[in-house]
Protein backbone atom coordinates (compact mmCIF):
# COMPACT_ATOMS: atom_id res chain seq x y z
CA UNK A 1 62.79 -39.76 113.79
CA UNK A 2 61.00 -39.59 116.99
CA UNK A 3 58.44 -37.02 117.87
CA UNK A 4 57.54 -35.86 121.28
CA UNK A 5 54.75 -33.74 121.94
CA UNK A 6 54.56 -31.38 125.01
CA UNK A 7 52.05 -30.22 126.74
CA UNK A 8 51.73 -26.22 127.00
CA UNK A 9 48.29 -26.58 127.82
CA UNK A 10 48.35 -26.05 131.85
CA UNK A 11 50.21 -23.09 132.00
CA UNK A 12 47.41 -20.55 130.27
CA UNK A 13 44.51 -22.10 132.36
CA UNK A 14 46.60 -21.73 135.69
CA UNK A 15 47.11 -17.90 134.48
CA UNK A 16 43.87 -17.33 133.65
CA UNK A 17 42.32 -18.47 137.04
CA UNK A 18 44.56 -16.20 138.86
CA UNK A 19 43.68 -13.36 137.37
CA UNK A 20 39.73 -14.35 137.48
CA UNK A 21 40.19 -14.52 141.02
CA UNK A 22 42.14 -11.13 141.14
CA UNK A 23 39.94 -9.82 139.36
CA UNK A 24 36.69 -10.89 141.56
CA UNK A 25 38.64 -9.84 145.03
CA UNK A 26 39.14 -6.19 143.52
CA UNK A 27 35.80 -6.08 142.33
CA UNK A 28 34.49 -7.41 146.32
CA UNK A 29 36.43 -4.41 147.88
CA UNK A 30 35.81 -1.96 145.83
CA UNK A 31 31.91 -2.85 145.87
CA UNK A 32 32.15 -3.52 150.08
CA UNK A 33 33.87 0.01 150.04
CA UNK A 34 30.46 1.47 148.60
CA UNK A 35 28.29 -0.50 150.19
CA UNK A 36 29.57 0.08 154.17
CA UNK A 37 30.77 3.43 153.36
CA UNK A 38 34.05 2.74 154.00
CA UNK A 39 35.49 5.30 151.96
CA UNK A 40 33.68 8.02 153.81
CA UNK A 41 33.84 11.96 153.00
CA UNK A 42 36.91 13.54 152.40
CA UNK A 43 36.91 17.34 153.30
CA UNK A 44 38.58 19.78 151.27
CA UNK A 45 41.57 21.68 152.57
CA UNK A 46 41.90 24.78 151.05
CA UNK A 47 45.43 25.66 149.20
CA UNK A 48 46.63 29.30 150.78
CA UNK A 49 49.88 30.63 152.45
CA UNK A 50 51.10 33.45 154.58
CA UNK A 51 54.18 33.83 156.11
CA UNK A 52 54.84 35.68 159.31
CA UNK A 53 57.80 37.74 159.89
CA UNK A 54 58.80 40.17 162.60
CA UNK A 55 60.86 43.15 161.50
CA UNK A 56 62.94 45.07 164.33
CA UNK A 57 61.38 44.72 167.87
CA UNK A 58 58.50 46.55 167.52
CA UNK A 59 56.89 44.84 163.95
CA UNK A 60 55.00 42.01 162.72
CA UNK A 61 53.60 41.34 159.57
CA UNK A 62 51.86 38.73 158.20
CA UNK A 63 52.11 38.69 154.23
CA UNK A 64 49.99 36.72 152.07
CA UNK A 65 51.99 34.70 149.46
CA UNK A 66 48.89 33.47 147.23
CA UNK A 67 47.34 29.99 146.21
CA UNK A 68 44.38 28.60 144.79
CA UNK A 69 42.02 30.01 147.07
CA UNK A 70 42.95 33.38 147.47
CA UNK A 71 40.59 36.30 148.89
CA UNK A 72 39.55 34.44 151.52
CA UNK A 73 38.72 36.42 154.75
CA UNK A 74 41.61 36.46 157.33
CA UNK A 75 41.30 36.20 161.25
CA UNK A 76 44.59 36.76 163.13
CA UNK A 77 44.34 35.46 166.71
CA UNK A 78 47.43 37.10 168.93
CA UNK A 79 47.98 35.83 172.70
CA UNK A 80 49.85 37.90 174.54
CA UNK A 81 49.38 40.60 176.91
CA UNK A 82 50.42 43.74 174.53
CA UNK A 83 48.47 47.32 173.30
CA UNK A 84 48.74 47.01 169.62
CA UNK A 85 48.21 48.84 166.45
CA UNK A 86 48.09 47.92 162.54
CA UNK A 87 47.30 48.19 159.29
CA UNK A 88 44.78 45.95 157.63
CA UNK A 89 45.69 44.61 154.09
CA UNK A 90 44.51 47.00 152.00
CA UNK A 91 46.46 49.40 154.56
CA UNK A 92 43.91 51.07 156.32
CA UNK A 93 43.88 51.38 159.60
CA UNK A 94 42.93 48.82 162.74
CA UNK A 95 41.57 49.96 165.58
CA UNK A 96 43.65 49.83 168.65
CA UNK A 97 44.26 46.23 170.94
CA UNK A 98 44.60 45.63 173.99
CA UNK A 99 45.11 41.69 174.80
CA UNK A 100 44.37 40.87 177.93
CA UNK A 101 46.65 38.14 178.21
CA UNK A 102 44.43 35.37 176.63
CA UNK A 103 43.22 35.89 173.18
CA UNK A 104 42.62 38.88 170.53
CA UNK A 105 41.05 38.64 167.17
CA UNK A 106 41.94 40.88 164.16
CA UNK A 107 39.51 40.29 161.76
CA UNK A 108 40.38 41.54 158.44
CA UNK A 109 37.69 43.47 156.63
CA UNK A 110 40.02 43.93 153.53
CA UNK A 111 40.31 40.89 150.93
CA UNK A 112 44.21 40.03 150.78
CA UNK A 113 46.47 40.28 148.05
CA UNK A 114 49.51 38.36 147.10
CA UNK A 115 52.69 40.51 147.98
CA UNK A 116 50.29 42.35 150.92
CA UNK A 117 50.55 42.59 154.52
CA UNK A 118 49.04 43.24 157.45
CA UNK A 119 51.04 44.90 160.40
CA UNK A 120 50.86 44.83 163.77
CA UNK A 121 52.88 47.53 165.77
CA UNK A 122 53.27 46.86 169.61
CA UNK A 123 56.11 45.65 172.29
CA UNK A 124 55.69 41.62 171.75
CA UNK A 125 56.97 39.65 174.43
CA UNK A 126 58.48 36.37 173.55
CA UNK A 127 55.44 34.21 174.53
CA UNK A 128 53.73 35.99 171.81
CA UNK A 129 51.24 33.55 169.50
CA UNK A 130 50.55 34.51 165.95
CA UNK A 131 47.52 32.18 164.69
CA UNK A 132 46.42 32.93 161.07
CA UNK A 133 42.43 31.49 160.27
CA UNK A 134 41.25 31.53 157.19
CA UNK A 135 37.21 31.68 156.76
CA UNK A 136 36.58 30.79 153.09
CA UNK A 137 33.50 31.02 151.03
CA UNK A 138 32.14 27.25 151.76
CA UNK A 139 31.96 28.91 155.18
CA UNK A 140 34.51 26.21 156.32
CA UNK A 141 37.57 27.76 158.31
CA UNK A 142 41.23 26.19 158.08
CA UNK A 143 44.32 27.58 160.11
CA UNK A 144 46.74 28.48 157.82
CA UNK A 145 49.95 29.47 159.74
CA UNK A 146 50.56 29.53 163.93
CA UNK A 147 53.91 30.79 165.53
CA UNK A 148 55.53 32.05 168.53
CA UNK A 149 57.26 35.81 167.99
């Protein structure tokens, strides 16, 4: 009867200095990420959606459909040379607008609602630009929806 031995002995040390040294490189970048600042600041973007729509010719509403950081304040830029009217959110009345042809802000002074709107009544040409801003409580400001009626 003859016995051989093997040897089984190399293949757990080769293993073992593989991960040691995968080990050590994640450790180096993760340490080189802190130390040069590498990872830098993330900003938050805020979660919150409205969707325009234009009913008839005369009509456009922007509705707010909710998210996680809902009741924010609500600037709606329009660009287009039109006399508007509207209805804020909470549906009372905007004052008349006249855009000149560049840019008019309707600032809302109500806090939106999911399921409300607020309307703007005028003759909209078709170069008409619909830019919703939201201003939110960190006092950062995020455009949340831009389109061409």
């Amino acid at each position: 009867m003859s016995f051989t031995k093997k040897n089984e002995e190399a293949v757990s040390p080769v293993i073992g200095v593989i991960l040691m040294v995968a080990i050590t490189v994640i450790l180096a970048a993760v340490i080189a990420a802190f130390v040069f600042n590498m990872a830098g600041s993330i900003q938050k973007t805020h979660v919150v959606m409205f969707t325009l729509q234009k009913t008839g010719t005369d009509t456009i509403m922007v509705m707010d459909q909710g998210g996680q950081d809902q009741g924010t304040l609500i600037s709606v830029n329009v660009t287009a040379p039109v006399t508007f009217t509207g209805t804020d959110f909470d549906g009372t009345a905007l004052p008349a607008a006249t855009g000149s042809g560049s840019s008019y802000y309707v600032q809302s002074v109500a806090t939106p609602a999911i399921g409300k709107s607020l309307t703007l009544t005028g003759t909209w040409p078709a170069t008409t630009a619909i830019t919703v801003i939201g201003n939110f409580n960190d006092g950062s400001h995020q455009i949340i929806l831009q389109s061409t009626v």
